[in-house]
C-alpha atoms as a PDB file:
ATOM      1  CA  UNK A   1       0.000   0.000   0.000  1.00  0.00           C
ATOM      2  CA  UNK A   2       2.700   2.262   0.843  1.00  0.00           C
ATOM      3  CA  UNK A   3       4.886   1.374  -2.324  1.00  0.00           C
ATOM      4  CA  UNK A   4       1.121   2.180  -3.786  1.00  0.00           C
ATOM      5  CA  UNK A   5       0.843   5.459  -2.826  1.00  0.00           C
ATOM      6  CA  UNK A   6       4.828   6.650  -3.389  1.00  0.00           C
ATOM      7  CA  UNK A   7       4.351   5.312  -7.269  1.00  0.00           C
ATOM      8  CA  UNK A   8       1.093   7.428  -7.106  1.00  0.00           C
ATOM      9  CA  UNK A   9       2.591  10.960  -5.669  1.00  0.00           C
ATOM     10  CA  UNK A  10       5.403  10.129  -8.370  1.00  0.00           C
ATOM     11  CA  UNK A  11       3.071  10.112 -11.326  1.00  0.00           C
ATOM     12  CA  UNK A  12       1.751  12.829 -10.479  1.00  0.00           C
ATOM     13  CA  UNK A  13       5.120  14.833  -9.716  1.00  0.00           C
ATOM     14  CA  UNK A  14       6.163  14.056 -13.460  1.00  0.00           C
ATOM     15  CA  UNK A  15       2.819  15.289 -14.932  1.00  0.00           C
ATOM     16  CA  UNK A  16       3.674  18.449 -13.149  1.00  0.00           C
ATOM     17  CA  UNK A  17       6.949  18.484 -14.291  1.00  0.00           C
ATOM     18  CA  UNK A  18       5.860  18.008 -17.878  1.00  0.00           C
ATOM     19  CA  UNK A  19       3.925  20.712 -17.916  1.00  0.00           C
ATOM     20  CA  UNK A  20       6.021  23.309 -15.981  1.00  0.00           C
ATOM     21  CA  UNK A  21       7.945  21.971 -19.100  1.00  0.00           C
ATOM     22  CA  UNK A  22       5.293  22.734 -21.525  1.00  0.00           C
ATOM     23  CA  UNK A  23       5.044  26.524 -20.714  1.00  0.00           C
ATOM     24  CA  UNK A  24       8.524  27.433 -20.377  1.00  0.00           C
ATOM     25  CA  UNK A  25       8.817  26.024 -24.012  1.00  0.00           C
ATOM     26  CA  UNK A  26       6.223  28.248 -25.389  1.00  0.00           C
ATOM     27  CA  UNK A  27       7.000  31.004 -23.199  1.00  0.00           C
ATOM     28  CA  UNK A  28      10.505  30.731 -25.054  1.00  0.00           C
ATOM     29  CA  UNK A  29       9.197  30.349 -28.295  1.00  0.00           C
ATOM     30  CA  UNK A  30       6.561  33.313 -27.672  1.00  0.00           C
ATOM     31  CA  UNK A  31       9.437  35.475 -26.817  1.00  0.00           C
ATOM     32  CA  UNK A  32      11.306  34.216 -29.802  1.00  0.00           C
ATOM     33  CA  UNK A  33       8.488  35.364 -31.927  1.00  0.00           C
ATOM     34  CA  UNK A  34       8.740  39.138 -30.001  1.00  0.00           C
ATOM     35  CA  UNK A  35      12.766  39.534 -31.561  1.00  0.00           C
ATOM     36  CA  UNK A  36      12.947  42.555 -33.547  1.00  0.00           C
ATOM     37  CA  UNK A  37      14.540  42.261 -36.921  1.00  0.00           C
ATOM     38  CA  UNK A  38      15.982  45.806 -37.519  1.00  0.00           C
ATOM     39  CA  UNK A  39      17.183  44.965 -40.679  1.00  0.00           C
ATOM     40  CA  UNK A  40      13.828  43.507 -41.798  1.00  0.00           C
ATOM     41  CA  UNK A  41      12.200  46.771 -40.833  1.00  0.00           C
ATOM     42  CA  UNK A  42      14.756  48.439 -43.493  1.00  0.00           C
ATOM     43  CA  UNK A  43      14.402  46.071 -45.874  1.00  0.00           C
ATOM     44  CA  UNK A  44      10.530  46.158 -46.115  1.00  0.00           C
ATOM     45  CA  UNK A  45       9.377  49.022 -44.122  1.00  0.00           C
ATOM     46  CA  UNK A  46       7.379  49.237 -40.837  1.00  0.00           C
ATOM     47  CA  UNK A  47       3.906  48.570 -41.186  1.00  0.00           C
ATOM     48  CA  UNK A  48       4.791  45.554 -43.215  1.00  0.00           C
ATOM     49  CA  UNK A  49       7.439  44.140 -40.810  1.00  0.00           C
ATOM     50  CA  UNK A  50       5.040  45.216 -38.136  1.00  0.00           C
ATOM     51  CA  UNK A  51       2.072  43.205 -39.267  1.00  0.00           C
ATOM     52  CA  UNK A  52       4.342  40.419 -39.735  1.00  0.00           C
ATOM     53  CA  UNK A  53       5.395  40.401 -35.948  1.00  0.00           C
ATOM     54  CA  UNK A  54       1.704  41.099 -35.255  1.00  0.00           C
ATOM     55  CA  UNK A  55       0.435  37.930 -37.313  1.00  0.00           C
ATOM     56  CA  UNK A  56       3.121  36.104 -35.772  1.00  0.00           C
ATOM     57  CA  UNK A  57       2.272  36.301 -32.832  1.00  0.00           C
ATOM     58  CA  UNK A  58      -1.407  36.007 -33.006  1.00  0.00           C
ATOM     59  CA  UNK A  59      -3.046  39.280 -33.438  1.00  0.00           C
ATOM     60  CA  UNK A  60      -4.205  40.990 -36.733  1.00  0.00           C
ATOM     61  CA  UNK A  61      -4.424  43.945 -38.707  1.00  0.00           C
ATOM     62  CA  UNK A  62      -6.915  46.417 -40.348  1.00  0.00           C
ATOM     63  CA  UNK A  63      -5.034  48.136 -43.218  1.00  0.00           C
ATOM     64  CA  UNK A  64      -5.950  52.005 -44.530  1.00  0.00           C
ATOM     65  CA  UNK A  65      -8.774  52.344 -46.394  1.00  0.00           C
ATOM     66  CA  UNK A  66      -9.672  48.477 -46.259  1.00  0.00           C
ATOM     67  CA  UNK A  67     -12.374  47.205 -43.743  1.00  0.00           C
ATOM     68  CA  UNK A  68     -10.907  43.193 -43.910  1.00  0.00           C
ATOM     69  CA  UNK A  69      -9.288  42.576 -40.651  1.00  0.00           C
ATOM     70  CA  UNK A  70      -5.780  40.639 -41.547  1.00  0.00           C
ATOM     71  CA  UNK A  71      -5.427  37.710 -39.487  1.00  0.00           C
ATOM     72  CA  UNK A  72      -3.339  35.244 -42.059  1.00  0.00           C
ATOM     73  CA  UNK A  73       0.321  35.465 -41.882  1.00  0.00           C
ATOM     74  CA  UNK A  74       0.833  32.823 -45.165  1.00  0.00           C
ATOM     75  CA  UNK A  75      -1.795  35.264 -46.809  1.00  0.00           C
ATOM     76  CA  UNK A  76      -0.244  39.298 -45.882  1.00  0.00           C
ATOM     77  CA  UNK A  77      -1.085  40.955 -49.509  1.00  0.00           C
ATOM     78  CA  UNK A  78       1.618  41.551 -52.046  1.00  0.00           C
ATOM     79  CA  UNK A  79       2.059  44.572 -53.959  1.00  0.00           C
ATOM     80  CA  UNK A  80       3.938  47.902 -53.110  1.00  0.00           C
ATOM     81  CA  UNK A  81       5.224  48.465 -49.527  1.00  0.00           C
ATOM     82  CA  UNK A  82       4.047  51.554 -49.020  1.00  0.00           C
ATOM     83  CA  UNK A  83       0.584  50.573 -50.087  1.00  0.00           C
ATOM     84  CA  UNK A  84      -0.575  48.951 -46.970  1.00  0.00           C
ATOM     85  CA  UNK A  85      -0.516  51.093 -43.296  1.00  0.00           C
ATOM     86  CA  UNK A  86      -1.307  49.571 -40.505  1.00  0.00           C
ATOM     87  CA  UNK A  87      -4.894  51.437 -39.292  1.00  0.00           C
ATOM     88  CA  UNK A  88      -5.968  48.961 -36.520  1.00  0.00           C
ATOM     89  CA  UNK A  89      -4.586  45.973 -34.387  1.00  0.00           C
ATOM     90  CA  UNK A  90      -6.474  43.546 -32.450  1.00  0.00           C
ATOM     91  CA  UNK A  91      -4.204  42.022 -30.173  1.00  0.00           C
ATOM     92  CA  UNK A  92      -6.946  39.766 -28.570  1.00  0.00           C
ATOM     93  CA  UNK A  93      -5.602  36.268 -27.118  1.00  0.00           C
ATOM     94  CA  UNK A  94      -2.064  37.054 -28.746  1.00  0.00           C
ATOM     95  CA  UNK A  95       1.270  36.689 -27.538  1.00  0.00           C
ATOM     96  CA  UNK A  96       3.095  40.074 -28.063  1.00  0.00           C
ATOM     97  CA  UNK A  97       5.290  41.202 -25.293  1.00  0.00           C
ATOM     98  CA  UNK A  98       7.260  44.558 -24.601  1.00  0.00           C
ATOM     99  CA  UNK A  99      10.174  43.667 -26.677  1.00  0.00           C
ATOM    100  CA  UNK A 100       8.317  43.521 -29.492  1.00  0.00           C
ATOM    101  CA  UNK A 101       7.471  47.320 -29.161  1.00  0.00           C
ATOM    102  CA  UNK A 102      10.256  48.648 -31.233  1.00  0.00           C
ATOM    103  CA  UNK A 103       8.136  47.409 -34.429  1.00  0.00           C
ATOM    104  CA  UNK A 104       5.479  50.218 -33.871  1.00  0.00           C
ATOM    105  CA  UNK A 105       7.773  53.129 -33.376  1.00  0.00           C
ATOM    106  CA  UNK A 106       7.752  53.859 -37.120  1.00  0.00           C
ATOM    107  CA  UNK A 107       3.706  53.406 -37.671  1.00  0.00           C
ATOM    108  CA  UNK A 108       2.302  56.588 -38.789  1.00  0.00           C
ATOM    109  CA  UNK A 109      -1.908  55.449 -39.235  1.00  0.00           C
ATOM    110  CA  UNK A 110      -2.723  53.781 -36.282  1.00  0.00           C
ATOM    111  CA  UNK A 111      -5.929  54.480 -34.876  1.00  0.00           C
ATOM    112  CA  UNK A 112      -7.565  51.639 -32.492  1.00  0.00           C
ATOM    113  CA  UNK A 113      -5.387  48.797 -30.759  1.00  0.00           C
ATOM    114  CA  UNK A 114      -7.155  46.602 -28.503  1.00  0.00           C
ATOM    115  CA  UNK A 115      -5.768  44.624 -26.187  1.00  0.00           C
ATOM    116  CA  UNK A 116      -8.087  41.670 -24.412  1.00  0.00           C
ATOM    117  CA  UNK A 117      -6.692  38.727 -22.708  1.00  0.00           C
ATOM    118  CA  UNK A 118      -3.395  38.969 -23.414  1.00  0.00           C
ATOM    119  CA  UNK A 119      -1.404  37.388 -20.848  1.00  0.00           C
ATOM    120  CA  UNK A 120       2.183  39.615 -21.491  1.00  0.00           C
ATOM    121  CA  UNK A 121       0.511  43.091 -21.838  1.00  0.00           C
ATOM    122  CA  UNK A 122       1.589  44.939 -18.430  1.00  0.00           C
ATOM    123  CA  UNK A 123       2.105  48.064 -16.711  1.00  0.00           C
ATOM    124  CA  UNK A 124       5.259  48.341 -18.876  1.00  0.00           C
ATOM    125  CA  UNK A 125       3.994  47.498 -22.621  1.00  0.00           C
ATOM    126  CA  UNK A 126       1.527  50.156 -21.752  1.00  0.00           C
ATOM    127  CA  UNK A 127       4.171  52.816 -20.260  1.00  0.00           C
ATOM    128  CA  UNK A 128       6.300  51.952 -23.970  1.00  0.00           C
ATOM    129  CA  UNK A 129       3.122  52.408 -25.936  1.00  0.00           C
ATOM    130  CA  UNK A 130       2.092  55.642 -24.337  1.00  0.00           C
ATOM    131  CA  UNK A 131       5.401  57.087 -25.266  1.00  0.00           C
ATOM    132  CA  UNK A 132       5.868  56.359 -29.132  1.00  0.00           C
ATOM    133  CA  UNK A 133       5.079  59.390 -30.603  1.00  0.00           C
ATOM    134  CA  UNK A 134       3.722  58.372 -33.609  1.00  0.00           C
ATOM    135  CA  UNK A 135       0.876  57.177 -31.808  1.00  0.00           C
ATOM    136  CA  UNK A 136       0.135  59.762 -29.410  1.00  0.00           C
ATOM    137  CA  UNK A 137      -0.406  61.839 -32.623  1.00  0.00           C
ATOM    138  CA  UNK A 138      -2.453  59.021 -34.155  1.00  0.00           C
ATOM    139  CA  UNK A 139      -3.933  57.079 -32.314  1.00  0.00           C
ATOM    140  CA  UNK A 140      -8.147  57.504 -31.830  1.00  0.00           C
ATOM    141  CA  UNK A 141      -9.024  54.466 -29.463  1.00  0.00           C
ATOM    142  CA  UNK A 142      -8.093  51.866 -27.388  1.00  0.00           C
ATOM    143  CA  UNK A 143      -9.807  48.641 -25.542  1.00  0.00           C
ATOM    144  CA  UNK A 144      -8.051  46.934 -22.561  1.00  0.00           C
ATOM    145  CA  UNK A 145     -10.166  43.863 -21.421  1.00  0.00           C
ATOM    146  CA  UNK A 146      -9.479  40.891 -19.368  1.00  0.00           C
ATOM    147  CA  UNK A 147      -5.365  41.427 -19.486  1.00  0.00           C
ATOM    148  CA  UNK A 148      -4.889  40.785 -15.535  1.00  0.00           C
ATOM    149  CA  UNK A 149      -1.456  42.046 -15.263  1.00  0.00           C
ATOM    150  CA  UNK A 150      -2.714  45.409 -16.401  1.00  0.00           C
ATOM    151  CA  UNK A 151      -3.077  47.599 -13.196  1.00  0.00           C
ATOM    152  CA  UNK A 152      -3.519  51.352 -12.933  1.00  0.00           C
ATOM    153  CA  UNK A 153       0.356  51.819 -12.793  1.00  0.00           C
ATOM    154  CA  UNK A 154      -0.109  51.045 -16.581  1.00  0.00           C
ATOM    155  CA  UNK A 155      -3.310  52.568 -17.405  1.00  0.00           C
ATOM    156  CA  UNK A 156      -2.534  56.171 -15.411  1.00  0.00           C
ATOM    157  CA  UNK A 157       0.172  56.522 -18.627  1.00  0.00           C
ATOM    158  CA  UNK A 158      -3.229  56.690 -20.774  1.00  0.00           C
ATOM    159  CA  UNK A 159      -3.058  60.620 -20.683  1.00  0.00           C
ATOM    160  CA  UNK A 160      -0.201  60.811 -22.836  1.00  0.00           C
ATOM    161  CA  UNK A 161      -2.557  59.390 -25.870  1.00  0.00           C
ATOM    162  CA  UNK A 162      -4.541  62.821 -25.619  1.00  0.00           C
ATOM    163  CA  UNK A 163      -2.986  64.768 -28.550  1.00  0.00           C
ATOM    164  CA  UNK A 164      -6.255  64.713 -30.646  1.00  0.00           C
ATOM    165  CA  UNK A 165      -6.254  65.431 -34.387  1.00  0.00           C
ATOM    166  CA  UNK A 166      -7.250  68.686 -35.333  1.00  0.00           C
ATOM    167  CA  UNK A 167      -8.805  70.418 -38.030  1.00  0.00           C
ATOM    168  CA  UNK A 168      -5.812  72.308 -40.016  1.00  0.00           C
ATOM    169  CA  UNK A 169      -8.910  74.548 -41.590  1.00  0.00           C
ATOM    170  CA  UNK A 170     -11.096  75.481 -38.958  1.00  0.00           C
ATOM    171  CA  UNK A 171      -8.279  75.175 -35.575  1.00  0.00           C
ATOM    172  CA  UNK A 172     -11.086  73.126 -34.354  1.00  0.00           C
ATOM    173  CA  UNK A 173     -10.438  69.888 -32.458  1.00  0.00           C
ATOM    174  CA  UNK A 174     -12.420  67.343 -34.188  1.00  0.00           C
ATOM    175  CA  UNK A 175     -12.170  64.184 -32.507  1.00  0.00           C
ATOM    176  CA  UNK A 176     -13.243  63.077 -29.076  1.00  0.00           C
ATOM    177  CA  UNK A 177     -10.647  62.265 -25.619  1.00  0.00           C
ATOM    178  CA  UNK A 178      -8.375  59.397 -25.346  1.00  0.00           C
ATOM    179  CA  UNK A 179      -9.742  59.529 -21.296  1.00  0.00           C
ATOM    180  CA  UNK A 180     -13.244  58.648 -22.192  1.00  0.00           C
ATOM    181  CA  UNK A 181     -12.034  55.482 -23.352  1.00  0.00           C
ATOM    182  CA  UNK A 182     -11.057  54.849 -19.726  1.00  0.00           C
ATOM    183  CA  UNK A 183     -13.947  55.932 -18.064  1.00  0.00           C
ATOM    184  CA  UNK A 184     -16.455  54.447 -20.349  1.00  0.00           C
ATOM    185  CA  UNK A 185     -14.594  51.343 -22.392  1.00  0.00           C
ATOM    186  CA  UNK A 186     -11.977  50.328 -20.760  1.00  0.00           C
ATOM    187  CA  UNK A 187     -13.666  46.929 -19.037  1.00  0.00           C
ATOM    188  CA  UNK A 188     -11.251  44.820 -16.426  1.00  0.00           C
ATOM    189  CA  UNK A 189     -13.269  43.530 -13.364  1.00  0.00           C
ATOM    190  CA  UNK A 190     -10.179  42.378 -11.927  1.00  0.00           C
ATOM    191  CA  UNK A 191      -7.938  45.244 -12.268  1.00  0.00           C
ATOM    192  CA  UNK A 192      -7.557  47.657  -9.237  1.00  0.00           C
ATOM    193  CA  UNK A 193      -8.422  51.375 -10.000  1.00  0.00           C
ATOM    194  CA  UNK A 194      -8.442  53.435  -7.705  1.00  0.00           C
ATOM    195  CA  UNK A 195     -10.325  57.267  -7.162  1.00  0.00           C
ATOM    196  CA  UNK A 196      -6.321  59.138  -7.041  1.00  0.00           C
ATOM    197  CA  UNK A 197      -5.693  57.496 -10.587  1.00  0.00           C
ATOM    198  CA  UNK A 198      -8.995  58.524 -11.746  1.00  0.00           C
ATOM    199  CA  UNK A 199      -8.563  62.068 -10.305  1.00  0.00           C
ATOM    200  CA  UNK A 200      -5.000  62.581 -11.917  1.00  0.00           C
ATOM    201  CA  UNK A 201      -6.310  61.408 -15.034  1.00  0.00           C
ATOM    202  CA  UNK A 202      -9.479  64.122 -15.307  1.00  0.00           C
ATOM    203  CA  UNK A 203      -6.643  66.354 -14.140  1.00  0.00           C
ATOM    204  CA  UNK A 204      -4.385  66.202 -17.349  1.00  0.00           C
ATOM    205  CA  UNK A 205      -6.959  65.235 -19.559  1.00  0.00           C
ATOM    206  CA  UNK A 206     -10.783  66.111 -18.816  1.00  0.00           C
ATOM    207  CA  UNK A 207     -12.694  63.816 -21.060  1.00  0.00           C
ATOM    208  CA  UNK A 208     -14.985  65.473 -23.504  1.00  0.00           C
ATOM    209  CA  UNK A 209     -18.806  64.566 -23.589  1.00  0.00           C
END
């Protein structure tokens, strides 16, 4: 009975141990698949060595002027480079990571990104994003669901997103606040955010309504 139980307990050790295995392979290759080719940014341009890390890794991308969301790597369209900018990425369920950041530096025509359920968005991818400049001039909206290692450390950064487009013609500002997006879209019932965030936010950017 004893020997019983000790070949038991040992079973079940090496099931663990296969699939502490498991992750730390994927994790590895996931992180793999986050490597930025500098040279393949050069060679082809951003938004096309950006979709390609995107696609990689899971997510997929709306393209300028087209309303098919991209979600094929074996099938990215062919044809002049600077045909196809990057407009929207859904990250949902993907597996992009901070280090992967450096590939939307250079995107001029983003306007949504949503991020739900990814399990390496953080405070830090979020700190990056709200600091490439390209998309704190571009960038219209944004969706943060169910990525649990998102806290308001991360979101608080939000307010540097506010530079709204505006109308060369009139001076007028013709688009609505990056902050409403928090207070009315953002949706994570297990992330912690708290009145002080919410307060510092209204501060440097009032939302519009």
């Amino acid at each position: 009975m004893l020997f019983s139980k000790s070949t038991g307990s040992f079973r079940t050790l090496r099931i663990m141990h296969a699939n502490v295995g498991r992750r730390s392979f994927w994790g590895w290759l996931n992180a793999v698949f986050n490597n930025v080719d500098y040279d393949r940014i050069k060679t082809v341009g951003p938004d096309r060595a950006a979709s390609e890390w995107l696609l990689r890794c899971g997510a997929s991308v709306r393209y300028k002027g087209l309303d098919k969301w991209q979600k094929d790597y074996n099938h990215l369209p062919t044809g002049p480079l600077e045909k196809f900018k990057i407009e929207g990425i859904d990250a949902t369920e993907s597996c992009i990571m901070h280090k992967g950041f450096d590939y939307l530096d250079h995107l001029e025509h983003v306007k949504e990104i949503k991020f739900q359920r990814c399990i390496y968005i953080e405070d830090l991818c979020l700190e990056r994003l709200c600091k490439i400049e390209n998309l704190q001039k571009s960038l219209k909206g944004m969706e943060i669901i169910s990525c649990g290692n998102v806290t308001d450390r991360g979101i608080i950064n939000l307010h540097l997103l506010n530079n709204a487009d505006s109308d060369t013609n009139s001076g007028q500002n013709t688009t609505g606040n990056l902050l409403d997006l928090l207070l009315y879209r953002v949706m994570e019932p297990f992330m912690s955010i708290r009145k002080g965030m919410f307060s510092y936010l209204w501060e440097k950017a009032p939302p519009t309504v």
